[in-house]
PDB file of N, CA and C in Angstrom:
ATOM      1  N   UNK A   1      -5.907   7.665  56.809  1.00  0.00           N
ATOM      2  CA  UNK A   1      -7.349   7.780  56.635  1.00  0.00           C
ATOM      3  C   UNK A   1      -7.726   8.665  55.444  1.00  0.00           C
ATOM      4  N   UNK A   2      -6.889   9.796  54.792  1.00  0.00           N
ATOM      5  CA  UNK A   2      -6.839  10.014  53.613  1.00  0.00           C
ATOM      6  C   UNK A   2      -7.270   9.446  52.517  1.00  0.00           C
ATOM      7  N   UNK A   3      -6.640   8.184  52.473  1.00  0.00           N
ATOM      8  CA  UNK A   3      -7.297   7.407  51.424  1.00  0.00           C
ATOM      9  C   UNK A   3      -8.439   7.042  51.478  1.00  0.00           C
ATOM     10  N   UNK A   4      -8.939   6.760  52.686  1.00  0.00           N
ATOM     11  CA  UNK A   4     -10.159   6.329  53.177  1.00  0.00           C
ATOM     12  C   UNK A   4     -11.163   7.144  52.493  1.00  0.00           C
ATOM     13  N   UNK A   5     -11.096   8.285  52.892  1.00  0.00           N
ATOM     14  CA  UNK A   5     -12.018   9.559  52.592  1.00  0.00           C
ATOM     15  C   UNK A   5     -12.204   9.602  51.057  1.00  0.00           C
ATOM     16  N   UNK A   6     -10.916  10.066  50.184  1.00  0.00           N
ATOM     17  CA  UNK A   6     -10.846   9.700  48.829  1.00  0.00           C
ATOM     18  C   UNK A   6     -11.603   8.967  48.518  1.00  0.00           C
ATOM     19  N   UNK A   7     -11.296   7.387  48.463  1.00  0.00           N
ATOM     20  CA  UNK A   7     -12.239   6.007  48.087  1.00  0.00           C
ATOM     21  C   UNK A   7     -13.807   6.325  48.666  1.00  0.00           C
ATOM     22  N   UNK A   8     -14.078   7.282  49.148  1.00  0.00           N
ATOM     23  CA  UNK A   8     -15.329   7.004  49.286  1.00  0.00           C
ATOM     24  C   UNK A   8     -16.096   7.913  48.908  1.00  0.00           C
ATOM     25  N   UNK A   9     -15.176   8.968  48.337  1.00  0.00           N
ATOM     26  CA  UNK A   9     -15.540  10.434  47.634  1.00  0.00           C
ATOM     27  C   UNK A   9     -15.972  10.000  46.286  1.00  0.00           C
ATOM     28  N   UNK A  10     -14.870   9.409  45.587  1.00  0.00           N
ATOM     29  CA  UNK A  10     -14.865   8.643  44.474  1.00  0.00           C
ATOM     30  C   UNK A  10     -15.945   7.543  44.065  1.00  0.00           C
ATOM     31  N   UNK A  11     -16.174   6.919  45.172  1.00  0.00           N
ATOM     32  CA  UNK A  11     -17.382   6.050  45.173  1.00  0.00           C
ATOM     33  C   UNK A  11     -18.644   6.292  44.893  1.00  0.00           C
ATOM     34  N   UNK A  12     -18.911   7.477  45.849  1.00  0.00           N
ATOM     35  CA  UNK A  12     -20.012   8.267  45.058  1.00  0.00           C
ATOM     36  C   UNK A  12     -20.112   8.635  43.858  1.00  0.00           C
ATOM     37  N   UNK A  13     -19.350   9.582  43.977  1.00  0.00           N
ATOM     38  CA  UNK A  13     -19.196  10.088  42.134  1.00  0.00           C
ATOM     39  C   UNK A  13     -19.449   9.121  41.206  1.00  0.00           C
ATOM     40  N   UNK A  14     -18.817   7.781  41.498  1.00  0.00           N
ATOM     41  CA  UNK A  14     -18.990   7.131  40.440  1.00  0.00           C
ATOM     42  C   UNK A  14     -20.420   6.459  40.457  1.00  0.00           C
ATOM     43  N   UNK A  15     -21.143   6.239  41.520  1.00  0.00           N
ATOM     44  CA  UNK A  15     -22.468   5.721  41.759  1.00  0.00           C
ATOM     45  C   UNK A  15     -23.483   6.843  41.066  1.00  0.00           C
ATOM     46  N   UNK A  16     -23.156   8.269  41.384  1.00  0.00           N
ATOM     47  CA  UNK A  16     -23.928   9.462  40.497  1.00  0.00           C
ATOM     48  C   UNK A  16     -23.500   9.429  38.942  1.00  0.00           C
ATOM     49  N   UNK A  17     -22.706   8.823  38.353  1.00  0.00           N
ATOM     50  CA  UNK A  17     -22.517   8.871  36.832  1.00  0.00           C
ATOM     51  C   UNK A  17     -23.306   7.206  36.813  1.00  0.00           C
ATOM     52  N   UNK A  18     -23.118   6.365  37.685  1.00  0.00           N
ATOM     53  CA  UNK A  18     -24.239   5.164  37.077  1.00  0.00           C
ATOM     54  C   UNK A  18     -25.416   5.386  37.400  1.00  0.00           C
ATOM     55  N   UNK A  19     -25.738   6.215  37.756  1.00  0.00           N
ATOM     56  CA  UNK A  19     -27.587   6.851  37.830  1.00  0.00           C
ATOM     57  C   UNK A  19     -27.577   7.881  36.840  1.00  0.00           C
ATOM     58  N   UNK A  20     -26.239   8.721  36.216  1.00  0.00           N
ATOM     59  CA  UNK A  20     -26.606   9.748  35.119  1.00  0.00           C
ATOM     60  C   UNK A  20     -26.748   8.432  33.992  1.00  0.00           C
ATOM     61  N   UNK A  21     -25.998   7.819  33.785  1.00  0.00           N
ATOM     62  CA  UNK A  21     -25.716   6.864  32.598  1.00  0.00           C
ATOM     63  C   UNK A  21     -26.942   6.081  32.576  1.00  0.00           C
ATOM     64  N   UNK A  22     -27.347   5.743  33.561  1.00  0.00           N
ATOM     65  CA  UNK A  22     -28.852   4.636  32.998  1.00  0.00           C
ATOM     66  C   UNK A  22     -30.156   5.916  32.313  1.00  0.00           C
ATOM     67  N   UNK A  23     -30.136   7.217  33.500  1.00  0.00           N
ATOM     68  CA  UNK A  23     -31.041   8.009  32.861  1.00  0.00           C
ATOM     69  C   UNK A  23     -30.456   7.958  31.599  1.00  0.00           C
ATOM     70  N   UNK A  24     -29.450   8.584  31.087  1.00  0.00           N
ATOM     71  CA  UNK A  24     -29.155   8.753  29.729  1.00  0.00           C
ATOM     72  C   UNK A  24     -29.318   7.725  28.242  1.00  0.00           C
ATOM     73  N   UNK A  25     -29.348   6.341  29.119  1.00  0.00           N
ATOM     74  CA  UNK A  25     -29.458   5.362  28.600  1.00  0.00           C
ATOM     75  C   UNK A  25     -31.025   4.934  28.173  1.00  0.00           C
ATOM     76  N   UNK A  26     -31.946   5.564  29.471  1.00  0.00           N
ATOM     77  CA  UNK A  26     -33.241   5.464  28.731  1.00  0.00           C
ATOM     78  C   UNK A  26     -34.200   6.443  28.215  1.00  0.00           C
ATOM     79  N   UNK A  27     -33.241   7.634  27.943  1.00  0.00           N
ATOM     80  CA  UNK A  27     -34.607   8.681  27.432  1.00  0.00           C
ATOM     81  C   UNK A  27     -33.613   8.704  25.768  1.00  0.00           C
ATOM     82  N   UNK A  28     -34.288   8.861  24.555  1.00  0.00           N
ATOM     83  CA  UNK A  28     -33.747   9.084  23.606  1.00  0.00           C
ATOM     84  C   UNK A  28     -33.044  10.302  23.080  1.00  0.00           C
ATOM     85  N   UNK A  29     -33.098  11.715  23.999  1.00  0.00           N
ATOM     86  CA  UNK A  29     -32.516  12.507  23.954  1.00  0.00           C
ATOM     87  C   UNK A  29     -31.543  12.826  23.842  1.00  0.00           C
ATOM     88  N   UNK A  30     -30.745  11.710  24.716  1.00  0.00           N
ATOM     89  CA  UNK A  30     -28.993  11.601  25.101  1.00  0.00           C
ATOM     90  C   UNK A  30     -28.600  11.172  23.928  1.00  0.00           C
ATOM     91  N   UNK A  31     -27.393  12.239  23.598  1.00  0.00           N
ATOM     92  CA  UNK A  31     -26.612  11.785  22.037  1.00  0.00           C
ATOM     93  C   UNK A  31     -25.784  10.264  22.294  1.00  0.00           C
ATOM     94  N   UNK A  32     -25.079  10.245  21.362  1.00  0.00           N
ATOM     95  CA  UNK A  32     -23.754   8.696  22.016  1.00  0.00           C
ATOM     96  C   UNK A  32     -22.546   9.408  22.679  1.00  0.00           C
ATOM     97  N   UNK A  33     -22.350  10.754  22.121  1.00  0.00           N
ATOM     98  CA  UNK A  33     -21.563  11.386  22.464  1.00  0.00           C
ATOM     99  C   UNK A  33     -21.486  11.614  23.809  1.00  0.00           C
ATOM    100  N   UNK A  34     -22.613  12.063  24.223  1.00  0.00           N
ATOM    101  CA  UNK A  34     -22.808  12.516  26.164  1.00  0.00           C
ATOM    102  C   UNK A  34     -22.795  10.979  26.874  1.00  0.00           C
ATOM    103  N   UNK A  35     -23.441  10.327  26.501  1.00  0.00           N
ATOM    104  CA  UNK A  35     -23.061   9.018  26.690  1.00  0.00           C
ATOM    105  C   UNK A  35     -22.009   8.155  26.720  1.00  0.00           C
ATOM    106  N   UNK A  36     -21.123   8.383  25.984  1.00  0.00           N
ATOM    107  CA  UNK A  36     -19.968   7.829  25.600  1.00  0.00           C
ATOM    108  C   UNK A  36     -19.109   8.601  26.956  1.00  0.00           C
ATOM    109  N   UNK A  37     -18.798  10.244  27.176  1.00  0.00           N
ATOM    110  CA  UNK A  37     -18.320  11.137  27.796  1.00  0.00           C
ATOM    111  C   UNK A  37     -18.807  10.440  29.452  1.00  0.00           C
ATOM    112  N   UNK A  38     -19.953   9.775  29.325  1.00  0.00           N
ATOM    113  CA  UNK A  38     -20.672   9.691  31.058  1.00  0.00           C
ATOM    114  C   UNK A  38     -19.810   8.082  30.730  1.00  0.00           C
ATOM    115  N   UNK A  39     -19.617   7.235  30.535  1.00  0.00           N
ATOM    116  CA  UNK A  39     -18.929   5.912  30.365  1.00  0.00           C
ATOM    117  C   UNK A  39     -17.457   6.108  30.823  1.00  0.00           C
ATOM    118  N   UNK A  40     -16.954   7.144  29.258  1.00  0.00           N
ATOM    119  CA  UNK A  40     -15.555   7.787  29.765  1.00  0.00           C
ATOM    120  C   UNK A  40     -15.325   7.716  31.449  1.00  0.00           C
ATOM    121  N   UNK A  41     -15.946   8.976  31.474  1.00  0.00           N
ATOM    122  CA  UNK A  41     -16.152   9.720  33.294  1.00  0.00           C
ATOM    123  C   UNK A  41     -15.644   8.214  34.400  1.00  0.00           C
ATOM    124  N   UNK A  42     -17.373   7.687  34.202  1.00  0.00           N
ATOM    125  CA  UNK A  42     -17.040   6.476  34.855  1.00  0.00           C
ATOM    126  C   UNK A  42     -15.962   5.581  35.237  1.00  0.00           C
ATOM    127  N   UNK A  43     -15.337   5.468  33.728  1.00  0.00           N
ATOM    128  CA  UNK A  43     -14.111   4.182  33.800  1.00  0.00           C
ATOM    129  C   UNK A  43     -12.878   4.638  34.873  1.00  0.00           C
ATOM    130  N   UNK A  44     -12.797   6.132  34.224  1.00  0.00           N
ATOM    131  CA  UNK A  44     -11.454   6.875  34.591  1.00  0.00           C
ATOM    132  C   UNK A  44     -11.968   6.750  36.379  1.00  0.00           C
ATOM    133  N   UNK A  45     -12.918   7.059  37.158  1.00  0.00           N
ATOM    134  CA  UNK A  45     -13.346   7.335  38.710  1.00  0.00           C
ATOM    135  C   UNK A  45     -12.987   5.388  38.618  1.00  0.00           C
ATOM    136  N   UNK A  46     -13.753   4.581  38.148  1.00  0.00           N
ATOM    137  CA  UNK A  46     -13.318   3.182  38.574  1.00  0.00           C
ATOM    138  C   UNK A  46     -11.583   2.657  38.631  1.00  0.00           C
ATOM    139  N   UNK A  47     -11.067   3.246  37.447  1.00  0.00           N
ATOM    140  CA  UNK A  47      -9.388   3.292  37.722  1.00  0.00           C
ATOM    141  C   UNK A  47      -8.436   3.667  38.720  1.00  0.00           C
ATOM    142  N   UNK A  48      -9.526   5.107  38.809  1.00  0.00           N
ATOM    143  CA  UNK A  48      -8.631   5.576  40.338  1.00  0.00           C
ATOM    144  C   UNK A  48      -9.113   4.961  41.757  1.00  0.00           C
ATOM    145  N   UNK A  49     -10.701   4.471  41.300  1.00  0.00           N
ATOM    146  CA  UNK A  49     -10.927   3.350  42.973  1.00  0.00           C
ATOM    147  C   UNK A  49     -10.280   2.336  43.002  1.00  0.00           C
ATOM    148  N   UNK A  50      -9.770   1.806  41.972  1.00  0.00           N
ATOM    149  CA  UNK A  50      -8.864   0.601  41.897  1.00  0.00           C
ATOM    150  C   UNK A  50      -7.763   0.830  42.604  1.00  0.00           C
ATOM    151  N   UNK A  51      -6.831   1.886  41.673  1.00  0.00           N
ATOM    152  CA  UNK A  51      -5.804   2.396  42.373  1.00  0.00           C
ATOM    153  C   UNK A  51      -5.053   2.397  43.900  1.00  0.00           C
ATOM    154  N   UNK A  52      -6.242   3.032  44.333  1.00  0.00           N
ATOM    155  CA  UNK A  52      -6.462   3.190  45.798  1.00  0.00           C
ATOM    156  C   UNK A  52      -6.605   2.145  46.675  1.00  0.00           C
ATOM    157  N   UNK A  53      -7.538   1.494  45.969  1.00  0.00           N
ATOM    158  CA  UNK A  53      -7.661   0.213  47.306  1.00  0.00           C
ATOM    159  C   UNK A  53      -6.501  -0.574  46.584  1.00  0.00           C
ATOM    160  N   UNK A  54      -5.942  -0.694  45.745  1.00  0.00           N
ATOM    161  CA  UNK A  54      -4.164  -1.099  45.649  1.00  0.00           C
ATOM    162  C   UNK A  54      -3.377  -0.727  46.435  1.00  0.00           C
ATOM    163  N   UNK A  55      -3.302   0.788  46.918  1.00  0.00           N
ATOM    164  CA  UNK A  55      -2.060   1.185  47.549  1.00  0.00           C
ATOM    165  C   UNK A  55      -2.523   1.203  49.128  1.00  0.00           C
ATOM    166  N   UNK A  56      -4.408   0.552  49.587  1.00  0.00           N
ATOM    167  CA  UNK A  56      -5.135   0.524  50.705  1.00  0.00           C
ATOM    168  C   UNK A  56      -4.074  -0.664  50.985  1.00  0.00           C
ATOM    169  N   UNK A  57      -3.963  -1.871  50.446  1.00  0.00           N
ATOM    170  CA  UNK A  57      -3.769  -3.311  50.798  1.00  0.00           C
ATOM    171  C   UNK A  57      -2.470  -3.499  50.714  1.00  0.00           C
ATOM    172  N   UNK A  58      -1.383  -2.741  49.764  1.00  0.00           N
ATOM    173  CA  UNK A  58      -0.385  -2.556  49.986  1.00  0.00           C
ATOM    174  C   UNK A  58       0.062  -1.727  51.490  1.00  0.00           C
ATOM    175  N   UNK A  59      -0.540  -1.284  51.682  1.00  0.00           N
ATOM    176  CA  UNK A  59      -0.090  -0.063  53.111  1.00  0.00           C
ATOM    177  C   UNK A  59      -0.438  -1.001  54.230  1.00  0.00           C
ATOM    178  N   UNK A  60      -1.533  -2.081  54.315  1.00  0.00           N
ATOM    179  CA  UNK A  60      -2.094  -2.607  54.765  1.00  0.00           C
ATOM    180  C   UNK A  60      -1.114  -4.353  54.989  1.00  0.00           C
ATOM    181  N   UNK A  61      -0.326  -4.426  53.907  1.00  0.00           N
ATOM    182  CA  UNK A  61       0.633  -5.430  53.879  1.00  0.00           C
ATOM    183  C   UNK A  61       1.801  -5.377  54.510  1.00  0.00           C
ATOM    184  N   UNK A  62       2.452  -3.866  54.197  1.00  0.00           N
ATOM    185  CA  UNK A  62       3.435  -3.354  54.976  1.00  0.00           C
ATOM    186  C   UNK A  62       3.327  -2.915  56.770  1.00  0.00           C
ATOM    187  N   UNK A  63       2.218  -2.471  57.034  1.00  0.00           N
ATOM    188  CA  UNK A  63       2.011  -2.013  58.852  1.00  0.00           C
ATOM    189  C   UNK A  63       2.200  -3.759  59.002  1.00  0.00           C
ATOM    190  N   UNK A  64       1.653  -4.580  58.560  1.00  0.00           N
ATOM    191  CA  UNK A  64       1.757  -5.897  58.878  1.00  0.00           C
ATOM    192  C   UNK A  64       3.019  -6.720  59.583  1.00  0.00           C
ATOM    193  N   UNK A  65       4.059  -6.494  58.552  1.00  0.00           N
ATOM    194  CA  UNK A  65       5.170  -6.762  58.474  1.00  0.00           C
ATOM    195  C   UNK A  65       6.316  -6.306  59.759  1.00  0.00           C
TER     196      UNK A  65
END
């Protein structure tokens, strides 16, 4: 259930950088730089939710077996 918790820690986070990223996206204040850094952020939290629900369905393949 570890993972569980993780993936859903992560989930958020990444749902709060796609609500920082659209604000940032519509006020002209935001450099490309902070922008670019909130994209960064994003990808890297979507890599590791990937990750996870990889080794969810793998773990999930094996109790199977």
């Amino acid at each position: 259930m570890a993972i569980h918790a993780r993936l859903e820690t992560l989930e958020k986070k990444h749902g709060a950088l796609e609500e920082e990223l659209h604000l940032a996206l519509n006020h002209p204040s935001y450099d490309d730089t902070t922008i670019n850094d909130i994209k960064r952020r994003k990808l890297r939290l979507k890599d590791e939710i990937e990750r996870l629900r990889g080794e969810m369905s793998e773990t999930s393949r094996m109790e199977l077996n």
